[in-house]
N, C-alpha and C. Protein backbone atom coordinates (compact mmCIF):
# COMPACT_ATOMS: atom_id res chain seq x y z
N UNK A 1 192.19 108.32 156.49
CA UNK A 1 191.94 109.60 157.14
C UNK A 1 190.81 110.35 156.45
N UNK A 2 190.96 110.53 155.38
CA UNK A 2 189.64 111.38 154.51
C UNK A 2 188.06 110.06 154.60
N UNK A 3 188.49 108.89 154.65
CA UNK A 3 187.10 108.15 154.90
C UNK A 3 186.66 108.66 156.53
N UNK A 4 187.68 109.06 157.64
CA UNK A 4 186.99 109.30 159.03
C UNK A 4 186.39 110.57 158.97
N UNK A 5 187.54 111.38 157.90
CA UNK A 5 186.60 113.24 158.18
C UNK A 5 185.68 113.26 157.40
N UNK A 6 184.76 112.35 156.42
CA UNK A 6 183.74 112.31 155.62
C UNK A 6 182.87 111.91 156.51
N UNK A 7 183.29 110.93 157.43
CA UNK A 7 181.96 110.03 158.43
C UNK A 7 181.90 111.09 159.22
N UNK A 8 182.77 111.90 159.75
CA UNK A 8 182.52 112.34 160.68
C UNK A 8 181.68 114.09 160.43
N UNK A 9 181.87 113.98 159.13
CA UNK A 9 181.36 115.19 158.42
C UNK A 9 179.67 115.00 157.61
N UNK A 10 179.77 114.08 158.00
CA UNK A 10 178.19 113.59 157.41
C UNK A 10 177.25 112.86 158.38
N UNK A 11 178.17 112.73 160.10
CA UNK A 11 177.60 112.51 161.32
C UNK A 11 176.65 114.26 161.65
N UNK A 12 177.80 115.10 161.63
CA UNK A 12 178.07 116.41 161.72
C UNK A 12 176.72 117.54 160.81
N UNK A 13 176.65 116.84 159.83
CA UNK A 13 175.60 117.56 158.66
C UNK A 13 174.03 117.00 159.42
N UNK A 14 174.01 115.40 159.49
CA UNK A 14 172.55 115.07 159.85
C UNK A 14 171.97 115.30 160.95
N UNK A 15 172.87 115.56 162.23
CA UNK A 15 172.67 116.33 163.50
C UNK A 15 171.92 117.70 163.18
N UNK A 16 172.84 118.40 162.14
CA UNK A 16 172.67 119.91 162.31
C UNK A 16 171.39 120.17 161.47
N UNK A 17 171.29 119.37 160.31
CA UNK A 17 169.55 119.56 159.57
C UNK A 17 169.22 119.48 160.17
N UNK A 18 168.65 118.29 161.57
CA UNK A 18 167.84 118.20 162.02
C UNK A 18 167.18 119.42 163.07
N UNK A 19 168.38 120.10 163.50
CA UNK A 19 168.41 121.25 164.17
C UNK A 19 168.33 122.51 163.19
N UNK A 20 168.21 122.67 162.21
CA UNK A 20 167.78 123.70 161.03
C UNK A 20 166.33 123.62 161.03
N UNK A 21 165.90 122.50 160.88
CA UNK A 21 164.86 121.93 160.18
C UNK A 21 164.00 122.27 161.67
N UNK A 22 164.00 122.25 162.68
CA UNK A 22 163.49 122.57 163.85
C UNK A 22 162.97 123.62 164.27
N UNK A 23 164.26 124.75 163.12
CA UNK A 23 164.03 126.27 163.91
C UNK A 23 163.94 127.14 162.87
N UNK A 24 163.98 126.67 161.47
CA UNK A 24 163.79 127.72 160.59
C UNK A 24 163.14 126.74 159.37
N UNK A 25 162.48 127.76 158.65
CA UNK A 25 162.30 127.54 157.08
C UNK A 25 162.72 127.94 156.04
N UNK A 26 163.20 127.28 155.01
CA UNK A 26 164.07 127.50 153.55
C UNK A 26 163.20 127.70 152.67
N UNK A 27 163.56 127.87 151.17
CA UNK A 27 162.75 127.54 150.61
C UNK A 27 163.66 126.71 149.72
N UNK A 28 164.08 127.37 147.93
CA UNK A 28 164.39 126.08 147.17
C UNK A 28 165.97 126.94 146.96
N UNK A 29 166.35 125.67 146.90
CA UNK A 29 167.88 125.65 146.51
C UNK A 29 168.60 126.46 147.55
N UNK A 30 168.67 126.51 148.64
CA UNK A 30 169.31 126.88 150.10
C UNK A 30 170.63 126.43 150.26
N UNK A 31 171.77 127.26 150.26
CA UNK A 31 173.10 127.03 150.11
C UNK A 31 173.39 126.31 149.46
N UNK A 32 172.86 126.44 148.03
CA UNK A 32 173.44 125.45 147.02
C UNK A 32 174.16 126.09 145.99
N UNK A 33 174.91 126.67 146.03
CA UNK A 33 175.43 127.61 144.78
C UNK A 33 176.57 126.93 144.73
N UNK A 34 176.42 127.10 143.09
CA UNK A 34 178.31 126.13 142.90
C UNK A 34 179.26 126.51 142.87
N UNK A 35 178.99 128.08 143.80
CA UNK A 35 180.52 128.58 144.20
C UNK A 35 180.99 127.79 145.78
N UNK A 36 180.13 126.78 146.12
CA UNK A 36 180.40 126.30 146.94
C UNK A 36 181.47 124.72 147.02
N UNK A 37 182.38 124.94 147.62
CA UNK A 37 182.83 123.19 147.03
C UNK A 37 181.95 122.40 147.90
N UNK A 38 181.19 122.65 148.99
CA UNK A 38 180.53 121.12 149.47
C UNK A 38 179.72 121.88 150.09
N UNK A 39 178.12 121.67 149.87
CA UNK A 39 176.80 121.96 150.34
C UNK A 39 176.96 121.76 151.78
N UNK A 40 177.30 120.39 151.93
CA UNK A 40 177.29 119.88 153.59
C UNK A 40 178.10 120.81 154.52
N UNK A 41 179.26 120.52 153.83
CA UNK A 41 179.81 121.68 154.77
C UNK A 41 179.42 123.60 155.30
N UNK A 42 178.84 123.71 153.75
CA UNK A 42 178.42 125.31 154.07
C UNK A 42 177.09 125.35 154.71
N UNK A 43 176.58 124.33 155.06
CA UNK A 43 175.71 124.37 155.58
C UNK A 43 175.34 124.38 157.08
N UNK A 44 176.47 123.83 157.51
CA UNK A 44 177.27 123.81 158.78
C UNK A 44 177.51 125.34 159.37
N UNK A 45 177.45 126.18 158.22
CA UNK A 45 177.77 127.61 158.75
C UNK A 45 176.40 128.41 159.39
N UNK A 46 175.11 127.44 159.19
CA UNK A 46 174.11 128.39 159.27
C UNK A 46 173.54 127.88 160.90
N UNK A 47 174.05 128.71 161.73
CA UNK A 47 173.81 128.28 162.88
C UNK A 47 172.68 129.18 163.57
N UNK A 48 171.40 128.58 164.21
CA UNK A 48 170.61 129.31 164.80
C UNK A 48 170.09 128.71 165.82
N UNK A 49 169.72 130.05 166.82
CA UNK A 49 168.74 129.57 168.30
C UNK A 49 167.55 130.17 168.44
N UNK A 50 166.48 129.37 167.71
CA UNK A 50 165.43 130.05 168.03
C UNK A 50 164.51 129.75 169.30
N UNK A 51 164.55 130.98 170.11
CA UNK A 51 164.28 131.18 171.30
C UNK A 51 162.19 131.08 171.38
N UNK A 52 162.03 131.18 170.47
CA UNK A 52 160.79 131.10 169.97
C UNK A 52 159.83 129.22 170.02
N UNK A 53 160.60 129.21 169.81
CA UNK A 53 160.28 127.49 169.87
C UNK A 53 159.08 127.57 168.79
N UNK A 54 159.31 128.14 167.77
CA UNK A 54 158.16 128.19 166.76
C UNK A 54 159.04 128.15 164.87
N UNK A 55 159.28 127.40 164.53
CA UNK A 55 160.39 127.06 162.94
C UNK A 55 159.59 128.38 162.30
N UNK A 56 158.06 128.60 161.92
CA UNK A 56 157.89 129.45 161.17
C UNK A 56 158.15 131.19 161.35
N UNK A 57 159.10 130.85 162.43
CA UNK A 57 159.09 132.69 162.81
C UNK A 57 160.90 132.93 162.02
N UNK A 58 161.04 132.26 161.65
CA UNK A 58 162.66 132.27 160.84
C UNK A 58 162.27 131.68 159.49
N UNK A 59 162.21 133.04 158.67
CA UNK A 59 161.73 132.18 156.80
C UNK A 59 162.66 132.74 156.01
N UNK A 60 163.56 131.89 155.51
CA UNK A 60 164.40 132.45 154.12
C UNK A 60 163.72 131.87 152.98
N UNK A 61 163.49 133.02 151.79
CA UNK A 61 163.08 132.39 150.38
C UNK A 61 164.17 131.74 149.98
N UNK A 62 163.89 131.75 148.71
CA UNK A 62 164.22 131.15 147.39
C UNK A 62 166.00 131.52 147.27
N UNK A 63 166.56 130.19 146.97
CA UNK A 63 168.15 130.93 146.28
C UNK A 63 168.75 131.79 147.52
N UNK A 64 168.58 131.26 148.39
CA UNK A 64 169.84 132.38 149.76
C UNK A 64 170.86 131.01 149.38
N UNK A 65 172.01 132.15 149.93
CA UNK A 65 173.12 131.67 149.92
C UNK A 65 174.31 132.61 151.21
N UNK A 66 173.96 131.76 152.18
CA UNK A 66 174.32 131.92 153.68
C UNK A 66 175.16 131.55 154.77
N UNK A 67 175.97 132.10 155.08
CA UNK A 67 176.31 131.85 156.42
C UNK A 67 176.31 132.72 157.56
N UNK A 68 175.42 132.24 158.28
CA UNK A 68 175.04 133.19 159.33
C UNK A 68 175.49 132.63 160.98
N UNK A 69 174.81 133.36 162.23
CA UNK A 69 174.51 133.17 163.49
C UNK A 69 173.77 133.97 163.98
N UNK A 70 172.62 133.61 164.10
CA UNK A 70 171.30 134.11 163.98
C UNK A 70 171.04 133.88 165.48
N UNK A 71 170.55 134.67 167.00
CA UNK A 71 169.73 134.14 167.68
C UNK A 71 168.37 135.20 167.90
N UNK A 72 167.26 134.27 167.88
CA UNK A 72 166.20 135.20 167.74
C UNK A 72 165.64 135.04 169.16
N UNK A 73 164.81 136.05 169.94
CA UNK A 73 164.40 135.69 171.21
C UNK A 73 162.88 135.90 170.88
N UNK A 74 162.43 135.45 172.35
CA UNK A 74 160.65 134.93 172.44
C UNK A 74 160.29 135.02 171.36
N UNK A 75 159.94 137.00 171.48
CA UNK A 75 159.24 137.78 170.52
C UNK A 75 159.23 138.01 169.24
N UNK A 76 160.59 137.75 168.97
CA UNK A 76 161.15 138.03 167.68
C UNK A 76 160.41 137.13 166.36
N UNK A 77 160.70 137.62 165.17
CA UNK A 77 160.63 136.94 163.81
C UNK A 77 161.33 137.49 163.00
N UNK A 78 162.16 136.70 161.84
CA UNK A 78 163.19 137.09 161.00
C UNK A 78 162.12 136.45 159.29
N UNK A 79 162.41 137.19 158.66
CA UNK A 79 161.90 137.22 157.11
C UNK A 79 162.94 137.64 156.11
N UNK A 80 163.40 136.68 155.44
CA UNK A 80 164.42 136.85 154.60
C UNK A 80 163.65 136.47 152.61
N UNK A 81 164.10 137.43 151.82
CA UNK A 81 163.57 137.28 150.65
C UNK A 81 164.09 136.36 149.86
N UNK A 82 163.93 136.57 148.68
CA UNK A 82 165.16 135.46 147.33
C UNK A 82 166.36 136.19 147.12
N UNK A 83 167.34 135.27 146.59
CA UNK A 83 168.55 135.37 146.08
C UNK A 83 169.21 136.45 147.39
N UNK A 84 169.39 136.38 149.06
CA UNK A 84 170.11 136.77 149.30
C UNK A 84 171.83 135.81 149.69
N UNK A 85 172.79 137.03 149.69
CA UNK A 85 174.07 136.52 150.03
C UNK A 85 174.49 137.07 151.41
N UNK A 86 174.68 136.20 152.67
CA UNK A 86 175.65 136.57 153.77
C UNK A 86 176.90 136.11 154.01
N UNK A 87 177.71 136.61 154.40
CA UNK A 87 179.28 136.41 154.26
C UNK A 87 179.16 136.32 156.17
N UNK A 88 179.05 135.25 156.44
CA UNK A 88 178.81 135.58 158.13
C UNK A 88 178.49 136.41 158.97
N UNK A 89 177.13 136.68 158.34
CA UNK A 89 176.41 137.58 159.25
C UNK A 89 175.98 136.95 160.76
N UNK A 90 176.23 137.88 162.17
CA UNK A 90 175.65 138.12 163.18
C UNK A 90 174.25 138.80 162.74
N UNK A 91 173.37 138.19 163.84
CA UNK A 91 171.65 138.64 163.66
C UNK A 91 171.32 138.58 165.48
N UNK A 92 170.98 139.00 166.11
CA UNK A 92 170.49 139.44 167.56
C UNK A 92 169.09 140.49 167.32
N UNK A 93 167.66 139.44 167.83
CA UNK A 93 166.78 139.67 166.95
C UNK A 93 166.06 139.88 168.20
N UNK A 94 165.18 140.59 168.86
CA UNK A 94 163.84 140.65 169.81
C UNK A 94 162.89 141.00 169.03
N UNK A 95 162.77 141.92 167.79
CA UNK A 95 161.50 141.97 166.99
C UNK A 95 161.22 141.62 166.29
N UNK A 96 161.28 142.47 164.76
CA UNK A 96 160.69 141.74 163.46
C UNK A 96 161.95 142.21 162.51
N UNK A 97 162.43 141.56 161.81
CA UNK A 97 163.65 141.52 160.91
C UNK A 97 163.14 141.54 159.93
N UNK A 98 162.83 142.35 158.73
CA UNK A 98 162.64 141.75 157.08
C UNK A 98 163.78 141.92 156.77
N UNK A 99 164.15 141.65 155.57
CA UNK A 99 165.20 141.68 154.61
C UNK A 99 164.64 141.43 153.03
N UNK A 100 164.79 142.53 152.23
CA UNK A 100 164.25 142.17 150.80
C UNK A 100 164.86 140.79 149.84
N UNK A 101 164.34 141.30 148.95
CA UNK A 101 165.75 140.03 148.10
C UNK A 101 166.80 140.56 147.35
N UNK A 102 167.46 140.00 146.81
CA UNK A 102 168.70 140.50 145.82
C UNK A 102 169.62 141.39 146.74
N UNK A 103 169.77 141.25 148.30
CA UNK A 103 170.74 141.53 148.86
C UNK A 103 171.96 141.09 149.10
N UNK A 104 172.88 142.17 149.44
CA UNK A 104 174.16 141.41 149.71
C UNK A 104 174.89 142.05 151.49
N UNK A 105 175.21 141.00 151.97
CA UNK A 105 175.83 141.42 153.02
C UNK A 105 177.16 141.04 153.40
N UNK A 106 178.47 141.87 153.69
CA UNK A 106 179.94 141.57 153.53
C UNK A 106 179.88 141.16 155.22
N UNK A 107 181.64 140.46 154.88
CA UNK A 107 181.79 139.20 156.34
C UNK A 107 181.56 140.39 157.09
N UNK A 108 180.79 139.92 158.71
CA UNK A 108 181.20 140.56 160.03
C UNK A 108 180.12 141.84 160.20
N UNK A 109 179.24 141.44 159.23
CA UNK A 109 178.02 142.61 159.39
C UNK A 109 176.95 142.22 160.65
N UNK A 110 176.87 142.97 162.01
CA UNK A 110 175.81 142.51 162.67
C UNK A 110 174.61 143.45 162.96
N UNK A 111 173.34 142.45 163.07
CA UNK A 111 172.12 143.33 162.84
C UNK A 111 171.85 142.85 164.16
N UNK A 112 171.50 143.57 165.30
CA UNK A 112 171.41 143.99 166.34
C UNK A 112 170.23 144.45 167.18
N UNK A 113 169.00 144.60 166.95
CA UNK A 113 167.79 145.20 167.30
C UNK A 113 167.17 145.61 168.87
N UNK A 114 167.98 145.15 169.75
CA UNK A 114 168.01 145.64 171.38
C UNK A 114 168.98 146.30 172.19
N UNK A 115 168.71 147.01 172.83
CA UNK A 115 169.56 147.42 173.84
C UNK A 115 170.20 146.65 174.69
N UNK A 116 169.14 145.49 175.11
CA UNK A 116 169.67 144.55 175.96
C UNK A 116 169.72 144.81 177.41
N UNK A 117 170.77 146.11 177.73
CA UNK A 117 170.99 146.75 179.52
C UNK A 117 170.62 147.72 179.21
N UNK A 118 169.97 147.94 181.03
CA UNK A 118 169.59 148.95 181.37
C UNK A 118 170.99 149.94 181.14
N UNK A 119 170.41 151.71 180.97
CA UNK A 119 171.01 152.39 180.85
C UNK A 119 171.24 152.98 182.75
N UNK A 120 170.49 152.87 183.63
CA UNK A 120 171.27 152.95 184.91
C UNK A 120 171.87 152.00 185.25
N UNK A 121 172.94 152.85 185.87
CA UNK A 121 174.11 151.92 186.28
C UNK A 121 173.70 151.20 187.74
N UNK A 122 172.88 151.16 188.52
CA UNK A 122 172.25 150.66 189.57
C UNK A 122 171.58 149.07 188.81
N UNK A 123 170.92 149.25 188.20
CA UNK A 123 170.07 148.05 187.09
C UNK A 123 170.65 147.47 186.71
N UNK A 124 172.04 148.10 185.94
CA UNK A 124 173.40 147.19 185.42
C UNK A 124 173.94 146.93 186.23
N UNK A 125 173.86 147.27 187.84
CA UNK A 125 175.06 146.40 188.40
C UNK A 125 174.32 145.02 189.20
N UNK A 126 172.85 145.18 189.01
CA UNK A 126 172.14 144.23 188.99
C UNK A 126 172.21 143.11 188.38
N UNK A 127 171.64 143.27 187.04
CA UNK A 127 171.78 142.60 185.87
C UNK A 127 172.57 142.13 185.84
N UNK A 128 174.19 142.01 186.34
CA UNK A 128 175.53 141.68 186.20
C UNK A 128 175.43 140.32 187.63
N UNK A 129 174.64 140.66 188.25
CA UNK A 129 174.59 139.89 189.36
C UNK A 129 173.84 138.68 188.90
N UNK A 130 172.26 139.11 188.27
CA UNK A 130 171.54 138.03 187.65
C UNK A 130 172.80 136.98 186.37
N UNK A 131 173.46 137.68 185.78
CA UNK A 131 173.64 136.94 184.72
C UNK A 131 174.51 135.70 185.38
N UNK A 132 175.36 136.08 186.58
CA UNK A 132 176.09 135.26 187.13
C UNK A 132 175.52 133.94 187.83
N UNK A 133 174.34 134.33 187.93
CA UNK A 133 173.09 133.66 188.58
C UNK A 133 172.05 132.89 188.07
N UNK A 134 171.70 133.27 187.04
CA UNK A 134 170.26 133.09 186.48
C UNK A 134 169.98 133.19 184.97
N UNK A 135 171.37 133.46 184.16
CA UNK A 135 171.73 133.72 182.95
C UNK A 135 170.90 132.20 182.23
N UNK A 136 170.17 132.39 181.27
CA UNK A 136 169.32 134.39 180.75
C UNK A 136 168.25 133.67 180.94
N UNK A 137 167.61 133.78 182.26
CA UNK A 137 166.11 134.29 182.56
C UNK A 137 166.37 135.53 183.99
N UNK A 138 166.63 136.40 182.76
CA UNK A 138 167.28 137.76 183.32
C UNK A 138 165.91 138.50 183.96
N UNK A 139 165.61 138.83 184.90
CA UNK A 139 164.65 139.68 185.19
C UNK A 139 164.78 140.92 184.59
N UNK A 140 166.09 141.79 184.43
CA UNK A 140 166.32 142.88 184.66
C UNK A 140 166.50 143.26 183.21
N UNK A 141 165.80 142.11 182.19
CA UNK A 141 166.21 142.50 180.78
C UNK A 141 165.62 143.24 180.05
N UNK A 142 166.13 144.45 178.78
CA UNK A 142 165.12 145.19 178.79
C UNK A 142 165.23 144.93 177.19
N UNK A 143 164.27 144.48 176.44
CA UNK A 143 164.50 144.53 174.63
C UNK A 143 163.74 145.99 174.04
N UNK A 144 164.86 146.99 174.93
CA UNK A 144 164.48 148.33 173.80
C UNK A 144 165.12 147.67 172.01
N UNK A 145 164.92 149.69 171.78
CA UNK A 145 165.24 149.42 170.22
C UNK A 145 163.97 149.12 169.38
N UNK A 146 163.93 148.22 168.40
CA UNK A 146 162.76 148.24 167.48
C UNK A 146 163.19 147.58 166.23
N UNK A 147 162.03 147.09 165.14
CA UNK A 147 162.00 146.27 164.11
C UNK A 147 163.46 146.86 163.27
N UNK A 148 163.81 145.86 162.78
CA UNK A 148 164.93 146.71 161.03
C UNK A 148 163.77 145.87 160.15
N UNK A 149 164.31 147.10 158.77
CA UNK A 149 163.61 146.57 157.62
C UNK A 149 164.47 146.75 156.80
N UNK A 150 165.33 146.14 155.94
CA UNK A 150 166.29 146.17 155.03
C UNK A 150 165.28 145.72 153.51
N UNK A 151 165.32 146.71 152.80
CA UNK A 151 164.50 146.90 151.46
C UNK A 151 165.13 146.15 150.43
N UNK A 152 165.03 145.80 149.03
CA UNK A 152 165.43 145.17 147.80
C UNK A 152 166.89 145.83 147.76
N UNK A 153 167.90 144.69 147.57
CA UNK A 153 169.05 145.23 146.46
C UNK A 153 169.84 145.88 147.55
N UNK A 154 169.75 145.74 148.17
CA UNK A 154 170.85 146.52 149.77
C UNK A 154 172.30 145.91 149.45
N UNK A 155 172.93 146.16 149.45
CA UNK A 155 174.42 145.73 149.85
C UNK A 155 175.25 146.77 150.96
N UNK A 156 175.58 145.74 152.22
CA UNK A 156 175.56 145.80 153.24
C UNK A 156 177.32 145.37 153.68
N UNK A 157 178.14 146.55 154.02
CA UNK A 157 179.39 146.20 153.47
C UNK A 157 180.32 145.73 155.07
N UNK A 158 181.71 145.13 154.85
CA UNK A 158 181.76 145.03 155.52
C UNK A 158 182.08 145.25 157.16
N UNK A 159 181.54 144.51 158.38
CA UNK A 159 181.74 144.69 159.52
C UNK A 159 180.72 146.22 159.60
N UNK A 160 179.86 146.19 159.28
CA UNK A 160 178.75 147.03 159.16
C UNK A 160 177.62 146.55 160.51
N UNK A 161 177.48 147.84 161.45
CA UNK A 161 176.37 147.28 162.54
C UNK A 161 175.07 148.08 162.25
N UNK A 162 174.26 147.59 162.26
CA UNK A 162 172.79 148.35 161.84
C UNK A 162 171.70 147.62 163.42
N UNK A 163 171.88 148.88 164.06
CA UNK A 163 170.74 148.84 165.14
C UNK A 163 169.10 149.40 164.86
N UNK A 164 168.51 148.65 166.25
CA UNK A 164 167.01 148.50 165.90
C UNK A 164 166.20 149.77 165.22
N UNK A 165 165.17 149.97 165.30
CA UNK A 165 164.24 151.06 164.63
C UNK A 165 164.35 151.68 163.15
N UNK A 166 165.30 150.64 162.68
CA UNK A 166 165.94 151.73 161.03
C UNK A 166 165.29 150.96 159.73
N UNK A 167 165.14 152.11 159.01
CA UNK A 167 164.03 151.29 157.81
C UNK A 167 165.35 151.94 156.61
N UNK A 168 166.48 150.83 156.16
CA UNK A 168 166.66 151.03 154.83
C UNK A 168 166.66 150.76 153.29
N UNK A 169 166.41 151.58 152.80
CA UNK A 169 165.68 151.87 151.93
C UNK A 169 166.08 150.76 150.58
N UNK A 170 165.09 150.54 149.41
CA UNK A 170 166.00 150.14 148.36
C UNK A 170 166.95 150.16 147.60
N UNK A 171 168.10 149.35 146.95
CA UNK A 171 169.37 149.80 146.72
C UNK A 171 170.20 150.69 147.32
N UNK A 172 169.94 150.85 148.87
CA UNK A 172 171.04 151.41 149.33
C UNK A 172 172.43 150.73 149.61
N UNK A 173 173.38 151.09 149.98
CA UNK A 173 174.78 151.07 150.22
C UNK A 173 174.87 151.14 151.55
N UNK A 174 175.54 150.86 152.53
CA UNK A 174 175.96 151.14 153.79
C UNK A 174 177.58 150.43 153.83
N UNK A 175 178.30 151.53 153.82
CA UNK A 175 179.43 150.98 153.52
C UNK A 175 180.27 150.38 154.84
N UNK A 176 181.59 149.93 154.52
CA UNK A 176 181.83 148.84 156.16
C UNK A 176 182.33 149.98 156.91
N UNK A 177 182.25 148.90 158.07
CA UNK A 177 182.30 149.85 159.00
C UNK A 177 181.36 150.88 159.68
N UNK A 178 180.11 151.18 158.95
CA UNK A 178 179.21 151.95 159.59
C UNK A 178 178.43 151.84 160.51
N UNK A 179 177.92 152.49 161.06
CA UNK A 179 176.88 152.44 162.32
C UNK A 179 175.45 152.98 161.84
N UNK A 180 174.62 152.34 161.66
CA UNK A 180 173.13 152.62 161.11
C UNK A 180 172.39 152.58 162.31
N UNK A 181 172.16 154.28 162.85
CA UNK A 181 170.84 154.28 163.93
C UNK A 181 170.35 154.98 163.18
N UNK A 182 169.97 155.67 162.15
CA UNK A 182 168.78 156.12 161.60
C UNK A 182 168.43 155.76 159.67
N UNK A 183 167.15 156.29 159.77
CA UNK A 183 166.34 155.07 158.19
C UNK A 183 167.86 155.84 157.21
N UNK A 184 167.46 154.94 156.10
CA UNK A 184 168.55 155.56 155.42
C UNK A 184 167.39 155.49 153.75
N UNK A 185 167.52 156.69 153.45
CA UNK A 185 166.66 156.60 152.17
C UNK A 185 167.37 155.69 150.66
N UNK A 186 166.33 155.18 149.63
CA UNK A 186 166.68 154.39 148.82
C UNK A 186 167.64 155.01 147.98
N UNK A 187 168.64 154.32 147.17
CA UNK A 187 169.22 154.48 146.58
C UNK A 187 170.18 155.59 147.06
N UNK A 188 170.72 155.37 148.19
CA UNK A 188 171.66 156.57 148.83
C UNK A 188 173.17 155.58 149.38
N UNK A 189 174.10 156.38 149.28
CA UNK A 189 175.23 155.71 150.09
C UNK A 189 175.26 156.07 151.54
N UNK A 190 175.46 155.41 152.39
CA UNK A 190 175.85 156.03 153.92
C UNK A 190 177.03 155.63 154.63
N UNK A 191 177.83 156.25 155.23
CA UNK A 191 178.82 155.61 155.71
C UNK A 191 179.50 156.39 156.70
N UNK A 192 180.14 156.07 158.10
CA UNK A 192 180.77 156.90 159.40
C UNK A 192 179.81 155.91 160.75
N UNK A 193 180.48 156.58 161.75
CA UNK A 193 179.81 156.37 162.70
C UNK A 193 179.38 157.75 163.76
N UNK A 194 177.97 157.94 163.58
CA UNK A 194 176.80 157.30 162.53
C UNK A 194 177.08 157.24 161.18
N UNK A 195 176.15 156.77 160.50
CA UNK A 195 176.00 156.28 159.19
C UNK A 195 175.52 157.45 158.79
N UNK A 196 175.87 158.77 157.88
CA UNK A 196 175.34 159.62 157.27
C UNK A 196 175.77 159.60 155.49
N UNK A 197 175.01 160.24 154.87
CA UNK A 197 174.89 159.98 153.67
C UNK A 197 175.95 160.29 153.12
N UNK A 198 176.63 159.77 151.97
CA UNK A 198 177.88 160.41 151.47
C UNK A 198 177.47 160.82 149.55
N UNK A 199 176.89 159.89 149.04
CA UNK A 199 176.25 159.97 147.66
C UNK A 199 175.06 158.84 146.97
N UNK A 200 174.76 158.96 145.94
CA UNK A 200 174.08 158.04 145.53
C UNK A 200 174.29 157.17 144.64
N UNK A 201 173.30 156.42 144.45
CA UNK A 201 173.63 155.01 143.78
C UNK A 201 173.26 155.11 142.75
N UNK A 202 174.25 154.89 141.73
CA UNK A 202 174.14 154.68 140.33
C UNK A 202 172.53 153.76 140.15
N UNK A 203 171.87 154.05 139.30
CA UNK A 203 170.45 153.47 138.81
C UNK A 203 171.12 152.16 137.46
């Protein structure tokens, strides 16, 4: 039994590089941390669709240590620094994503950057028609919202949603649970829905 779930776990791994290797770029030592018991398997966690049909518009540096579900569309590009950690992050991307390095993000955090539907309800009851139809070469789709920029040293807590247009800052905090529609300055805590400031971060 453990010789079939190894074959079938190392059928499972060379499929999915090949589909990594298609749509994004790493750099060195990419889910290799030896808090991991098996590379292959955590690697299995990093699932992406890049809608882009272009590998260099999805770049993680140096030392990430990840599990994500990432889908990026046309327009979009995602930029990830060194030494970050995701605990299963959601990513829903139409623009430009940075992320510094030395971040941390807790399970169930999603970064979000579109509106997606129209805000009339005439358009949406459209759109509802297309998706049944034509899902997703949606006519009626709209990628409001705008870039995130997540700065150095962020820790990003959990089940935390951070929508498009927000620039936060270095070493900030966003504690779980919050809702980030506006920038959040460096070294500040934020937390509620919205995300407003509560204190700062120890230096």
């Amino acid at each position: 039994m453990n010789f079939l779930r190894l074959l079938l776990l190392r059928m499972s791994y060379r499929k999915h590089m090949k589909i990594l290797n298609k749509n994004c770029i790493w750099g060195e030592d990419f889910c290799n941390s030896k808090m991991y018991l098996d590379r292959k398997s955590q690697l299995l966690n990093v699932k992406i669709s890049n809608r882009t049909n272009c590998r260099e518009n999805i770049r993680f540096g140096n030392y990430n240590n990840i599990s994500c579900n990432i889908t990026l569309n046309k327009f979009g590009r995602i930029s990830v620094g060194d030494y970050v950690f995701m605990n299963f992050v959601q990513m829903r991307i139409d623009h430009d994503l940075k992320i510094g390095s030395h971040c941390m993000f807790g399970p169930s955090v999603v970064l979000w950057d579109t509106d997606n539907h129209p805000l009339s309800a005439s358009k949406r009851h459209t759109q509802c028609e297309e998706i049944a139809k034509e899902f997703p070469l949606l006519k009626s789709y709209e990628a409001d919202g705008g870039h995130i920029v997540i700065g150095n040293d962020v820790w990003v807590g959990m089940g935390a949603l951070i929508l498009g247009g927000v620039t936060i800052g270095d070493g900030a905090i966003i504690a779980a649970r919050s809702v980030v529609t506006k920038n959040v300055e460096p070294y500040t805590i934020v937390a509620g829905i919205p995300a407003r400031r509560i204190g700062e971060v120890p230096q």
